[in-house]
N, C-alpha and C. Protein backbone atom coordinates (compact mmCIF):
# COMPACT_ATOMS: atom_id res chain seq x y z
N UNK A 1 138.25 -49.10 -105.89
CA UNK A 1 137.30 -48.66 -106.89
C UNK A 1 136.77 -47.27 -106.52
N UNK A 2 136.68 -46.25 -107.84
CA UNK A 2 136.01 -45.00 -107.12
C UNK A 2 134.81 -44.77 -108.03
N UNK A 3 134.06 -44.39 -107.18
CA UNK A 3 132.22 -43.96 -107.82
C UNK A 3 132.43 -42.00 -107.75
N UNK A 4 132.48 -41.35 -109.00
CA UNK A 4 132.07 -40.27 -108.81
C UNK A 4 130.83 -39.53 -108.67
N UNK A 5 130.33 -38.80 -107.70
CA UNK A 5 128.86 -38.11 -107.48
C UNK A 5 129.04 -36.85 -107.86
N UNK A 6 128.22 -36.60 -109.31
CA UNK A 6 128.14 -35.59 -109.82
C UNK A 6 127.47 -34.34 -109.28
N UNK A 7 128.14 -34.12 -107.87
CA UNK A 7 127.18 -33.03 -107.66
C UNK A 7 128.30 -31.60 -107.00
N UNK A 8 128.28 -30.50 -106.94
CA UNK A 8 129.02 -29.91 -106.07
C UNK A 8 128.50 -29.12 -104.39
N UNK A 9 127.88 -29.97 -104.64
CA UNK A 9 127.16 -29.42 -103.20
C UNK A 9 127.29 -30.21 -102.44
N UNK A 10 128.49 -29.59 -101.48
CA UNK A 10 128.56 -30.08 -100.03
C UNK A 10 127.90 -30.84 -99.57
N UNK A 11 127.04 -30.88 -98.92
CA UNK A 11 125.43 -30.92 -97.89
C UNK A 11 125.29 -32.52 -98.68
N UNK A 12 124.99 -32.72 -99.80
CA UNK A 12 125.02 -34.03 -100.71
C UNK A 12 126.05 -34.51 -100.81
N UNK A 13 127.38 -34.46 -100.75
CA UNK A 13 128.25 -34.97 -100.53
C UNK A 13 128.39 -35.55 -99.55
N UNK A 14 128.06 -35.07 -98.24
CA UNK A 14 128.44 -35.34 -97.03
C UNK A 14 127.02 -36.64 -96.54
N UNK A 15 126.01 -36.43 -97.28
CA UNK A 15 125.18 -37.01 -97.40
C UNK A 15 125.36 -38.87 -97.60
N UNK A 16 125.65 -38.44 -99.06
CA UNK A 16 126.08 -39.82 -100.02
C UNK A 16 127.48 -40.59 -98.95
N UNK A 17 128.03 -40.05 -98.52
CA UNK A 17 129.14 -40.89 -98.45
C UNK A 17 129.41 -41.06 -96.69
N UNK A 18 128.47 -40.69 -95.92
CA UNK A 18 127.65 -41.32 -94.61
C UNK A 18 127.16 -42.26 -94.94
N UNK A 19 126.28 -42.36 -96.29
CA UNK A 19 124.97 -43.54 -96.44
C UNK A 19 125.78 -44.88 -97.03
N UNK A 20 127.34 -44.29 -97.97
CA UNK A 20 128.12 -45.71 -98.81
C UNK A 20 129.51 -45.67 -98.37
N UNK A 21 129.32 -45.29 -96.80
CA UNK A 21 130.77 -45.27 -96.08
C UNK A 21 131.06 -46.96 -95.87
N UNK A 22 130.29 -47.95 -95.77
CA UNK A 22 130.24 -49.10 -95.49
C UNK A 22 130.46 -50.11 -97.25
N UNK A 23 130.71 -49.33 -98.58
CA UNK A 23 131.03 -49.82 -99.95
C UNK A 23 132.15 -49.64 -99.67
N UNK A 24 132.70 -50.70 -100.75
CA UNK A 24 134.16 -50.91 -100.93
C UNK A 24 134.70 -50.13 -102.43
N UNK A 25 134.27 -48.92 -102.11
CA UNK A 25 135.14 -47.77 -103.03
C UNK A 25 134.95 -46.27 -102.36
N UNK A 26 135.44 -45.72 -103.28
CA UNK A 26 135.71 -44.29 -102.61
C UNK A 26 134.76 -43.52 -103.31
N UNK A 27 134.01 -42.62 -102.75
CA UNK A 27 133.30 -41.98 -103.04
C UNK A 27 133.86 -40.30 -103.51
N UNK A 28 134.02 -39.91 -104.54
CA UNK A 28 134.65 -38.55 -105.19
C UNK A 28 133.38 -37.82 -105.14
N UNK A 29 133.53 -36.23 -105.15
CA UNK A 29 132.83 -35.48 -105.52
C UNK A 29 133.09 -34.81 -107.13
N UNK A 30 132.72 -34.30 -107.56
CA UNK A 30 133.14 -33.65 -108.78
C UNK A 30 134.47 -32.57 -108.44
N UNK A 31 134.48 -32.01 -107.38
CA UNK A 31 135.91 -31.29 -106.91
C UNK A 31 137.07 -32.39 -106.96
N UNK A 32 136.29 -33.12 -105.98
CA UNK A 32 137.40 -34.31 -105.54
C UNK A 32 137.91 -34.71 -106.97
N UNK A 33 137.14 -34.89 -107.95
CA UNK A 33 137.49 -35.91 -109.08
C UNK A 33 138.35 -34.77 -110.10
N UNK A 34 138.27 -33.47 -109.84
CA UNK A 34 139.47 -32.29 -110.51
C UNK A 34 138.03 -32.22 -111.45
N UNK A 35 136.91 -32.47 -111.52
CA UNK A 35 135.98 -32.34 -112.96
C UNK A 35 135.19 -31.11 -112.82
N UNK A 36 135.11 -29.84 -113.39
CA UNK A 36 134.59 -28.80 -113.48
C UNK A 36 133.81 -28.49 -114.88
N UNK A 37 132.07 -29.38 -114.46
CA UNK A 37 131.64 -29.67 -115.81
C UNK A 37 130.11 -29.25 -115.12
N UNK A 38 129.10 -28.35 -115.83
CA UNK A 38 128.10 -28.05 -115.23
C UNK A 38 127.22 -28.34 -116.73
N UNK A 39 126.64 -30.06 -116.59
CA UNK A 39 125.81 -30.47 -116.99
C UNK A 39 124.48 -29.68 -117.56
N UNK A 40 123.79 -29.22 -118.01
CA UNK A 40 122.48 -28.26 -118.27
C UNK A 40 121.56 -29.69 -117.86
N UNK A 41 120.61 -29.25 -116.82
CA UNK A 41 119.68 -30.11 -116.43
C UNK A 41 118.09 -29.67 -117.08
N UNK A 42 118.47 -30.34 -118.17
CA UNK A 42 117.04 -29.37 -119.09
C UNK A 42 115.99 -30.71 -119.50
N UNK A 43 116.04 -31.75 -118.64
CA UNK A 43 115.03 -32.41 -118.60
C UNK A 43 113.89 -32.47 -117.82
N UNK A 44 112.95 -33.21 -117.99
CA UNK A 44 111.53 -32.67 -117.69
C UNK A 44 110.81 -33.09 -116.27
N UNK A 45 111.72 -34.71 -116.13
CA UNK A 45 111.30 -35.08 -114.90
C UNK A 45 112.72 -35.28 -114.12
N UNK A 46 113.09 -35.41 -112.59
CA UNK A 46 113.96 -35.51 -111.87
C UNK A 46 114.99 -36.84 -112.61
N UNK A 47 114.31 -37.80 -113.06
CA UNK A 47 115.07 -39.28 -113.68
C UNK A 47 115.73 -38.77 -114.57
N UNK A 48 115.20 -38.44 -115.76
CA UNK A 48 116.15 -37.52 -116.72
C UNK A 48 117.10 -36.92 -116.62
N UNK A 49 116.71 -35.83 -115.88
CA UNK A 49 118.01 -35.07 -115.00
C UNK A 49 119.34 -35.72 -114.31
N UNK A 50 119.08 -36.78 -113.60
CA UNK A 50 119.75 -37.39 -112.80
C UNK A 50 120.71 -38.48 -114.26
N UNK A 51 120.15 -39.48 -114.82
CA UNK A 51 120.40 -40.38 -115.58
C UNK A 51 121.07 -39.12 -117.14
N UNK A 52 120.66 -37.73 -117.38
CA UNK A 52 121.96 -36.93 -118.05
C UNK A 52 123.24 -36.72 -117.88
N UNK A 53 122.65 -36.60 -116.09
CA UNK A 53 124.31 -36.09 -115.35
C UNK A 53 125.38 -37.03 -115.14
N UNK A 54 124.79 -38.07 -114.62
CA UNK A 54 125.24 -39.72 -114.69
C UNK A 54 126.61 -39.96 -116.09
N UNK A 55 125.40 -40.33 -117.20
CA UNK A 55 126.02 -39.89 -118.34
C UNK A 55 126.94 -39.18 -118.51
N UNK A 56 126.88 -38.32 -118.95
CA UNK A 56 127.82 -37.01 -119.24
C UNK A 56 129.10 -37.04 -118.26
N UNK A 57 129.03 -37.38 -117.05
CA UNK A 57 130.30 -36.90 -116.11
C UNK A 57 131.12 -38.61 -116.34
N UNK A 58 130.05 -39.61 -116.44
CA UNK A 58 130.64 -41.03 -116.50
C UNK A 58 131.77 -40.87 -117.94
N UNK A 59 130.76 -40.47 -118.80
CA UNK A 59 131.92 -40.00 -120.42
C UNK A 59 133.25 -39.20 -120.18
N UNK A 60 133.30 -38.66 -119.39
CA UNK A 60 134.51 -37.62 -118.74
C UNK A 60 135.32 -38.35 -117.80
N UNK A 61 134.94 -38.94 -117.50
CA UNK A 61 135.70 -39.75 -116.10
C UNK A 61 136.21 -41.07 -116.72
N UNK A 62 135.27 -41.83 -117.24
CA UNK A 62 135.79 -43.34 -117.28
C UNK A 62 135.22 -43.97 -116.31
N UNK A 63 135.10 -42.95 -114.74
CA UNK A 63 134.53 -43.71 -113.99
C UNK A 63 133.27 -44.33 -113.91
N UNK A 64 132.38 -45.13 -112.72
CA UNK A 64 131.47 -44.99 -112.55
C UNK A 64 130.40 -44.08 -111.95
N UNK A 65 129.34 -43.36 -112.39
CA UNK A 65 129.05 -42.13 -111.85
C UNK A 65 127.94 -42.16 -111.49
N UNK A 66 127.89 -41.19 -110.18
CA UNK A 66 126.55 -42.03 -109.93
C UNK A 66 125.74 -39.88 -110.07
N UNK A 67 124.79 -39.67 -110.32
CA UNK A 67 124.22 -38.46 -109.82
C UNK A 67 122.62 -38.43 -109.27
N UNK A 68 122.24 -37.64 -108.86
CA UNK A 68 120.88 -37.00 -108.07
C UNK A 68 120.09 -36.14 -108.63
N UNK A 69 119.05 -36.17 -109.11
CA UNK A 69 118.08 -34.71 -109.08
C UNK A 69 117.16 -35.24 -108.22
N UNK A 70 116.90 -33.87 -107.59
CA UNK A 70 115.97 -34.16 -106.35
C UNK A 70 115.12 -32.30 -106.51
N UNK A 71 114.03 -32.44 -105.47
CA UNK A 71 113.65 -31.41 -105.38
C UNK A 71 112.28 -31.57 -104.69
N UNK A 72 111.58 -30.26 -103.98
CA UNK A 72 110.21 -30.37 -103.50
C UNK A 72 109.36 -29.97 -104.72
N UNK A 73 108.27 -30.73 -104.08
CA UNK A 73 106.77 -30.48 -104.58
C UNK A 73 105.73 -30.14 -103.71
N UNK A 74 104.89 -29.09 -103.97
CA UNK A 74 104.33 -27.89 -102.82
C UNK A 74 103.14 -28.40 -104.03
N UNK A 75 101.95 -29.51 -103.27
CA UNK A 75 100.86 -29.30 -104.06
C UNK A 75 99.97 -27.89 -104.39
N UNK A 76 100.07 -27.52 -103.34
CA UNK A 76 98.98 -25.70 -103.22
C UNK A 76 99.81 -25.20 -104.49
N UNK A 77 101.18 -25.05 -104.49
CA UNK A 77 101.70 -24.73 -106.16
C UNK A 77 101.29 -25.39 -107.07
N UNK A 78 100.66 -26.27 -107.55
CA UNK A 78 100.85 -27.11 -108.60
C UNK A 78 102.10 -27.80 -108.68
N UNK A 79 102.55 -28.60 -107.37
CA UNK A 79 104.01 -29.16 -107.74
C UNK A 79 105.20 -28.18 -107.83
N UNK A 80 104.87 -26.97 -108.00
CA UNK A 80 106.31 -26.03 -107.92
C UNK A 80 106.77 -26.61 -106.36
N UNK A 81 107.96 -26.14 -106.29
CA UNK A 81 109.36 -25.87 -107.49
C UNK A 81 109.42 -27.20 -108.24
N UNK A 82 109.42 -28.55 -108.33
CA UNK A 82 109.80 -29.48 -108.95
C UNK A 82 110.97 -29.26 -109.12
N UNK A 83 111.31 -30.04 -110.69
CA UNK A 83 112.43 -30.24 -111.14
C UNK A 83 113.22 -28.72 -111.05
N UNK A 84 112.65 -27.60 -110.99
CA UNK A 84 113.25 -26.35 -110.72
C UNK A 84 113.89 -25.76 -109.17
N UNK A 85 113.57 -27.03 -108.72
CA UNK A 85 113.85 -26.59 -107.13
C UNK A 85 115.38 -25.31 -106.90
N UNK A 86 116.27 -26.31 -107.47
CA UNK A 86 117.53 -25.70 -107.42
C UNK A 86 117.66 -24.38 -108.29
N UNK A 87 116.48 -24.02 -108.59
CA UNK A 87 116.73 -22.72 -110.06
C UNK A 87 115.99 -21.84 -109.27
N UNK A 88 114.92 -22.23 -108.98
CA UNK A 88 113.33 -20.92 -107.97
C UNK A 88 114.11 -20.21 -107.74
N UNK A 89 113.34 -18.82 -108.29
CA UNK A 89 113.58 -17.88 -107.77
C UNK A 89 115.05 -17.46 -107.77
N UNK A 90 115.95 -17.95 -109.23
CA UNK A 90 117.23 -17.85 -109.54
C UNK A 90 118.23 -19.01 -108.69
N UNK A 91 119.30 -19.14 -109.66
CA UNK A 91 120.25 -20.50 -109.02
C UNK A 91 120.76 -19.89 -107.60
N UNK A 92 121.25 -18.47 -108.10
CA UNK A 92 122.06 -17.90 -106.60
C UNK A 92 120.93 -16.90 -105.39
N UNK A 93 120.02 -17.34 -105.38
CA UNK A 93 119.31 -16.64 -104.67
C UNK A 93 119.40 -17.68 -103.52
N UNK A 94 119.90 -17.53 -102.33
CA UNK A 94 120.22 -17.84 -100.71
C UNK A 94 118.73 -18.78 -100.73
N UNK A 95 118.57 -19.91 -100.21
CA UNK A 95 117.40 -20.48 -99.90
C UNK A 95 117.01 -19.78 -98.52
N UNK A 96 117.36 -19.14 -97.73
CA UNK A 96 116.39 -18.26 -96.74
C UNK A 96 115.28 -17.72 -97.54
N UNK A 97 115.63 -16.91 -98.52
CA UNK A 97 114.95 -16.05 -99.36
C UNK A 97 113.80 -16.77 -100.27
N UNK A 98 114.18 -18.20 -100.64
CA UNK A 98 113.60 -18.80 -101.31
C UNK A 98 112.52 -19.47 -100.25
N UNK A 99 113.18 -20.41 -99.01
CA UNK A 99 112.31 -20.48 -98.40
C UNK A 99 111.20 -19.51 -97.47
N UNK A 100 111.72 -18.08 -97.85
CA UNK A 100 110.92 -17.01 -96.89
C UNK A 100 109.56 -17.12 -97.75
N UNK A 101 110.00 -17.01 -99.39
CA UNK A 101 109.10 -16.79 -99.99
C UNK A 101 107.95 -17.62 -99.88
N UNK A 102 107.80 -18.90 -100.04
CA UNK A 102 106.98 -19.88 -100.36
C UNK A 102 106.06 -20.36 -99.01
N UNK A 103 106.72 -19.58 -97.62
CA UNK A 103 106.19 -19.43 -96.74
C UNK A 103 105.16 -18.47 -97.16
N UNK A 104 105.57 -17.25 -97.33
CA UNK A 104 104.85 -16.33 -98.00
C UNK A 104 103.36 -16.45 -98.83
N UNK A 105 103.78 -17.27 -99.90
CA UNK A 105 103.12 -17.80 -100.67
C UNK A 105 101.69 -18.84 -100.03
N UNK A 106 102.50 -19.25 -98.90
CA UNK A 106 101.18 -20.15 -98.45
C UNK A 106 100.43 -19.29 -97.30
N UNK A 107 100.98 -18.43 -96.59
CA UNK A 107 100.04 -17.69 -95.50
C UNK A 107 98.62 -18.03 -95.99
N UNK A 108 98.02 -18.06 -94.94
CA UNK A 108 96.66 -18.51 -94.69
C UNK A 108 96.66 -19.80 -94.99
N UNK A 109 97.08 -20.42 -95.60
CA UNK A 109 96.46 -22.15 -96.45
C UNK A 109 96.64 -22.54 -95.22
N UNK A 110 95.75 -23.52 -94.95
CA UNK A 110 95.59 -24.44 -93.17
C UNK A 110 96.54 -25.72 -93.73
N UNK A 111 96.76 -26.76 -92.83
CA UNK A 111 97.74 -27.59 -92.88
C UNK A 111 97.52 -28.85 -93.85
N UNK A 112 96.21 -28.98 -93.84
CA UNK A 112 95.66 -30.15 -94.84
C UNK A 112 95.74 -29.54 -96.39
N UNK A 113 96.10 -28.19 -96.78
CA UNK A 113 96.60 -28.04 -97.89
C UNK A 113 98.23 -27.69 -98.17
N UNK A 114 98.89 -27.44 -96.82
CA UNK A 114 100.22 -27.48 -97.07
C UNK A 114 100.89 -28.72 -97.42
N UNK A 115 100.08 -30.31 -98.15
CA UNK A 115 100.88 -31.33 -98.50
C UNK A 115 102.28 -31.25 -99.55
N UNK A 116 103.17 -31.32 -99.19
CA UNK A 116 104.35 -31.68 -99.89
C UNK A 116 105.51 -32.53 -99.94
N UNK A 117 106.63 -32.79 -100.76
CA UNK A 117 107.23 -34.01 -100.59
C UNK A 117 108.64 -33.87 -101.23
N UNK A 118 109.51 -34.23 -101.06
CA UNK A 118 110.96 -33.93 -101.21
C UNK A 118 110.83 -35.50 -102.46
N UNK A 119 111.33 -35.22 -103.60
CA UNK A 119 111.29 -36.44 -104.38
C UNK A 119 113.35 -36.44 -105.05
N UNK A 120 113.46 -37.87 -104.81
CA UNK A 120 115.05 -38.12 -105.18
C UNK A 120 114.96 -39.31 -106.27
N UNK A 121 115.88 -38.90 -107.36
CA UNK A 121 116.14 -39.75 -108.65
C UNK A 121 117.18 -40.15 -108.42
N UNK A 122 117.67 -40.96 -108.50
CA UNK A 122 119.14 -41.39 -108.45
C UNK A 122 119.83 -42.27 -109.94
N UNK A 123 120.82 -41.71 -110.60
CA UNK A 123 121.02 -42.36 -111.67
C UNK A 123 122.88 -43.41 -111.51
N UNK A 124 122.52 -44.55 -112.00
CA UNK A 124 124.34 -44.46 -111.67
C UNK A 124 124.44 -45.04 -113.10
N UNK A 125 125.43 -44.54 -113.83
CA UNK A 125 126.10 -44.96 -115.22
C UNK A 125 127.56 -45.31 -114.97
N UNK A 126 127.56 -46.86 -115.80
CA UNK A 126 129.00 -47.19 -115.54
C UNK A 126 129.37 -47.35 -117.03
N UNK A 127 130.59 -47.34 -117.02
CA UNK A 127 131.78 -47.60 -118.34
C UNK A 127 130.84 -47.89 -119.62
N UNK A 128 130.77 -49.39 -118.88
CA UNK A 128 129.96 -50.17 -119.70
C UNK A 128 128.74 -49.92 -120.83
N UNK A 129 128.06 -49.09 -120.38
CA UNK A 129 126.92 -48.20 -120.93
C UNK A 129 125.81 -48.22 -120.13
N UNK A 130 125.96 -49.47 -118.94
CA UNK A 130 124.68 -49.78 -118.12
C UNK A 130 123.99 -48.26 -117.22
N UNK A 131 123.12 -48.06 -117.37
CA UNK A 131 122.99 -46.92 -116.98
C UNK A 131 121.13 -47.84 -115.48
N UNK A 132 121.22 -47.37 -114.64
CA UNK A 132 120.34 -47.66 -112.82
C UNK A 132 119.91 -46.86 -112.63
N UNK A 133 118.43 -46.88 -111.93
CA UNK A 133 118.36 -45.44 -111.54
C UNK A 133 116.89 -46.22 -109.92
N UNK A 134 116.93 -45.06 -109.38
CA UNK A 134 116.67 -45.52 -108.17
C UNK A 134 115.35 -43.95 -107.56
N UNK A 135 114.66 -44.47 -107.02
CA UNK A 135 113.90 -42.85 -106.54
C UNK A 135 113.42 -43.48 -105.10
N UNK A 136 113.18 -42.25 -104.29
CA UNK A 136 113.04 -42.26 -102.87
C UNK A 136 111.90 -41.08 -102.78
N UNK A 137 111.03 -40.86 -101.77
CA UNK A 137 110.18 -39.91 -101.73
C UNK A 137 109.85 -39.30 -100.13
N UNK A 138 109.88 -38.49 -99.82
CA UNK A 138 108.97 -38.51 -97.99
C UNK A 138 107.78 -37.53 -98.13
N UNK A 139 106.88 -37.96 -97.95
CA UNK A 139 105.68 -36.90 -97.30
C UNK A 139 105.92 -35.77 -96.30
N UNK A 140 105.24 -34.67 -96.20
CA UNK A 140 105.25 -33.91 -95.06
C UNK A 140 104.25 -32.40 -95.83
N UNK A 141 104.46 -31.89 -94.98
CA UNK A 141 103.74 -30.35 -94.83
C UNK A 141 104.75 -29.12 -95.45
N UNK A 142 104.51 -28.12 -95.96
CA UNK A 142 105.47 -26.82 -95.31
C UNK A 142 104.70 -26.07 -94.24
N UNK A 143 106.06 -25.70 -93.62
CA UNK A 143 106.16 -25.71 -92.25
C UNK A 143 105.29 -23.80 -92.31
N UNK A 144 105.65 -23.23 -91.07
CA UNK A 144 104.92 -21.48 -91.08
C UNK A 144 106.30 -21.11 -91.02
N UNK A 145 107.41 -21.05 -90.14
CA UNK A 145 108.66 -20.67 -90.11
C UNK A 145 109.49 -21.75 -90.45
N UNK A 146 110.50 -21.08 -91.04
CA UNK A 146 111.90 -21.94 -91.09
C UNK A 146 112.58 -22.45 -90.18
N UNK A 147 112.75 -23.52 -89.53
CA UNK A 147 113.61 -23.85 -88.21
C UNK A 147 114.57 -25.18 -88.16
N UNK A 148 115.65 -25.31 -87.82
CA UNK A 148 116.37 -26.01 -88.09
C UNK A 148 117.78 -25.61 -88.62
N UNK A 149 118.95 -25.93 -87.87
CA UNK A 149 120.26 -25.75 -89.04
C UNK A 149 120.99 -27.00 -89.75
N UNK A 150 120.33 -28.33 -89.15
CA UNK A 150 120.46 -29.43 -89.97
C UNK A 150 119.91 -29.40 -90.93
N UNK A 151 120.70 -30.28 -91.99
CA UNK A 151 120.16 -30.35 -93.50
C UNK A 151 120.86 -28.84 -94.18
N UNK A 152 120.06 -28.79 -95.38
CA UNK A 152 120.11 -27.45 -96.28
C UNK A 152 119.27 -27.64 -97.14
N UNK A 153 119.01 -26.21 -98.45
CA UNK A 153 117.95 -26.31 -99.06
C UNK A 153 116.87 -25.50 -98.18
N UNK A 154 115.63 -26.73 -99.09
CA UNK A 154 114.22 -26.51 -98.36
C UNK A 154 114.05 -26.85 -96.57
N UNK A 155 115.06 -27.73 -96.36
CA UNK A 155 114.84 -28.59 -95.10
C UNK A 155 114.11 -27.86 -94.08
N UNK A 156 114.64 -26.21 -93.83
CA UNK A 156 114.06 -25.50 -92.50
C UNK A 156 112.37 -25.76 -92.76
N UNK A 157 112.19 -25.53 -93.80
CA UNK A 157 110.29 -25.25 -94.12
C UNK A 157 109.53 -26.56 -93.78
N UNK A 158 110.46 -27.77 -94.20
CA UNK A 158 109.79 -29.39 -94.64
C UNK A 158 109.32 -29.60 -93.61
N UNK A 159 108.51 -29.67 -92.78
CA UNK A 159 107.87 -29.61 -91.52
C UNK A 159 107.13 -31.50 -91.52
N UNK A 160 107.32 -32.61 -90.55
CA UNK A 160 107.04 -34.02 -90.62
C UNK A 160 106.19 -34.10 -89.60
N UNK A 161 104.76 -34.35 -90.23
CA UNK A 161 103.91 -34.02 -88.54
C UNK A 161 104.25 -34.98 -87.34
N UNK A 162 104.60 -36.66 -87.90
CA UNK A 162 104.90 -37.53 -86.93
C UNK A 162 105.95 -37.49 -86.40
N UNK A 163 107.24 -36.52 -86.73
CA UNK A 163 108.31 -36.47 -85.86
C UNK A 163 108.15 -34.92 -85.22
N UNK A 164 106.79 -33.96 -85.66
CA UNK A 164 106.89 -32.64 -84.90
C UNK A 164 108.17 -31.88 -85.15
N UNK A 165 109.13 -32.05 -86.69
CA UNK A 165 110.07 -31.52 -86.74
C UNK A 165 110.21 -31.08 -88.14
N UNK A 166 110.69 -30.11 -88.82
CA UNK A 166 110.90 -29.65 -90.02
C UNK A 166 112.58 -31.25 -90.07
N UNK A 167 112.79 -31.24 -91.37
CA UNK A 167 113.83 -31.86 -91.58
C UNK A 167 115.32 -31.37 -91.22
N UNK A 168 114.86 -30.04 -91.35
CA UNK A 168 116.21 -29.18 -90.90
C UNK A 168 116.10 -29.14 -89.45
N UNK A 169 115.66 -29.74 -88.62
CA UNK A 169 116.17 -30.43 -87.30
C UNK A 169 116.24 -31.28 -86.85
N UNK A 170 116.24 -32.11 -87.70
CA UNK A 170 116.48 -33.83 -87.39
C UNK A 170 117.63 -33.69 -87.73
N UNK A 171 118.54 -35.21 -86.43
CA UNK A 171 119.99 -35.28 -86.86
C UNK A 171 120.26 -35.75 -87.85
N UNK A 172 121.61 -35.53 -88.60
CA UNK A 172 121.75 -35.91 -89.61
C UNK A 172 121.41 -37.79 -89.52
N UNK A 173 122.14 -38.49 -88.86
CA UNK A 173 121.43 -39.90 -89.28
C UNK A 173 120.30 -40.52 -89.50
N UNK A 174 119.79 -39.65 -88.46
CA UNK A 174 117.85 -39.93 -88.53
C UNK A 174 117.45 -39.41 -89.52
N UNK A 175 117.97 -38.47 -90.22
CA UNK A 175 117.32 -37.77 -91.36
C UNK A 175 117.66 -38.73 -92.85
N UNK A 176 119.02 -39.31 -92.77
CA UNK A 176 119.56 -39.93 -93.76
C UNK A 176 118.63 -41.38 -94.25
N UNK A 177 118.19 -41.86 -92.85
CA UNK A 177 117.20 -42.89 -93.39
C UNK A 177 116.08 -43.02 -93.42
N UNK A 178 115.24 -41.39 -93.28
CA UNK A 178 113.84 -41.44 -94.11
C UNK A 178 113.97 -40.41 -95.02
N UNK A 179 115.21 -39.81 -95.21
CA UNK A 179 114.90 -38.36 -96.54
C UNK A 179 114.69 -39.21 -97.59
N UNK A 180 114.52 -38.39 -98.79
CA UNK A 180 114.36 -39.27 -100.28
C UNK A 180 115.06 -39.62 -100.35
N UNK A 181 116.25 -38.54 -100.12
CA UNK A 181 117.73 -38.92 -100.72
C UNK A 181 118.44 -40.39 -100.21
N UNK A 182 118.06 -40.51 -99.07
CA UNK A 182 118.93 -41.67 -98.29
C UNK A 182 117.52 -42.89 -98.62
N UNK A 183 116.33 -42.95 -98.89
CA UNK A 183 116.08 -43.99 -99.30
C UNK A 183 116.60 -44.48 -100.78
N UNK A 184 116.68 -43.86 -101.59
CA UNK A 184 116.73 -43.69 -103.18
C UNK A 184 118.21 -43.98 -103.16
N UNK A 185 119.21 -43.67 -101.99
CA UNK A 185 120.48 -43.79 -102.20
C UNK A 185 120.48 -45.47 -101.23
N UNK A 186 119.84 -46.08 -100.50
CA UNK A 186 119.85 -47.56 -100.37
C UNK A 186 119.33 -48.18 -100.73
N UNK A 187 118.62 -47.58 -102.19
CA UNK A 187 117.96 -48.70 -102.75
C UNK A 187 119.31 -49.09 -103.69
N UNK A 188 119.60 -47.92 -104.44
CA UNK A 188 120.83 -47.24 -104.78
C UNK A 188 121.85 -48.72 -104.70
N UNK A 189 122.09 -48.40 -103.20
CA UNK A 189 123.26 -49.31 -102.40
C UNK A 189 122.90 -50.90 -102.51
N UNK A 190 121.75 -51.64 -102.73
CA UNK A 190 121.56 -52.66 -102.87
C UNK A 190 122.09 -53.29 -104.25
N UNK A 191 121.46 -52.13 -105.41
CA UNK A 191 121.76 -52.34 -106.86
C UNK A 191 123.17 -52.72 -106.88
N UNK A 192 123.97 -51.65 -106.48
CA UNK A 192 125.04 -51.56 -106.59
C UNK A 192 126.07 -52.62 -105.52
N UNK A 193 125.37 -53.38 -104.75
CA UNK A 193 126.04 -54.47 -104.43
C UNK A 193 126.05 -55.70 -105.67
N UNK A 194 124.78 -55.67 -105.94
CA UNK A 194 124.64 -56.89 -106.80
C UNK A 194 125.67 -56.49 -107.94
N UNK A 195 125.74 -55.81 -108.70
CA UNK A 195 126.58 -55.22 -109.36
C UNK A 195 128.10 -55.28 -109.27
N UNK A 196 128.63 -54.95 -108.46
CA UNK A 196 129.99 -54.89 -108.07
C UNK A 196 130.57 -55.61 -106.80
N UNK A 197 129.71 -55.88 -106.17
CA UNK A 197 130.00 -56.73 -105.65
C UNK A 197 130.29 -56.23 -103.38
């Protein structure tokens, strides 16, 4: 059986299929699956987003599809980036730059206002029309510098006061089972046992 993950980003790929290496199907990427389809993510909250892409790539495939919107929320912003995470400050602008900025942006704010949180939607749509969806969340700070080459994204900034580590230096396994992504993707993994078996 194969589950396609509508995403083309590496880093999430490599992600998802650490966390459902232990399912009895194969996990495709949108490369993997030959599908060169760039969804418009023009919904309002991360579920939307996730449960469009789902959709749309499941209609193309036949397969079952599973996709992600994820992104931080920087309360001192009002929640920016949100659902724009992947857009701030333009799609192709290097996240160094993105994360230099928002460092930027917070100079001076002390740590009890740097609260923020990495939030993950998870949608999976099958054949059928059944369309799942799953969310994961972690608390933490932004960090003063970027540090870390684990992870990608925001990760260097995401700073976790109880592990004393931005996310982008936690190993990848330790990171897989408290990021959003890897809770939201085993809640994910439960559904999808009952389901298929």
């Amino acid at each position: 059986m194969k589950i396609i993950f509508a995403t083309k980003n590496a880093g999430k790929v490599r992600e998802i299929k650490q966390i459902l290496a232990d399912m009895p199907f194969e996990v495709l990427s949108l490369k993997d699956a030959g599908i060169d389809i760039d969804v418009d993510e023009d919904g309002t909250t991360f579920e939307e987003n996730a449960v469009k892409k789902a959709t749309e790539i499941m209609k193309v495939s036949g397969e079952i599809c599973l996709a992600d919107d994820s992104g931080l929320e920087i309360d001192y912003l009002d929640k920016a980036p949100g659902v724009y995470s992947a857009r701030y400050m333009g799609e192709d602008t290097p996240y160094e730059i993105k994360n230099a900025k928002i460092i930027e942006l917070l100079d001076g704010v002390p740590d009890e206002k740097r609260t923020a949180r990495f939030i993950s939607s998870i949608a999976a749509a099958f054949p059928d029309g059944r369309v799942i969806t799953t969310e994961g969340t972690i608390e933490g700070i932004i960090g003063y510098e970027a540090k870390g080459e684990n992870g990608f994204g925001y990760d260097p900034i995401f700073f976790l006061p109880e592990y004393g580590k931005t996310t982008g230096e936690l190993p990848i396994e330790e990171k897989n089972k408290i990021s959003h992504r890897g809770k939201a993707l085993m809640l994910m993994k439960e559904k999808l046992k009952e389901i298929v078996g």
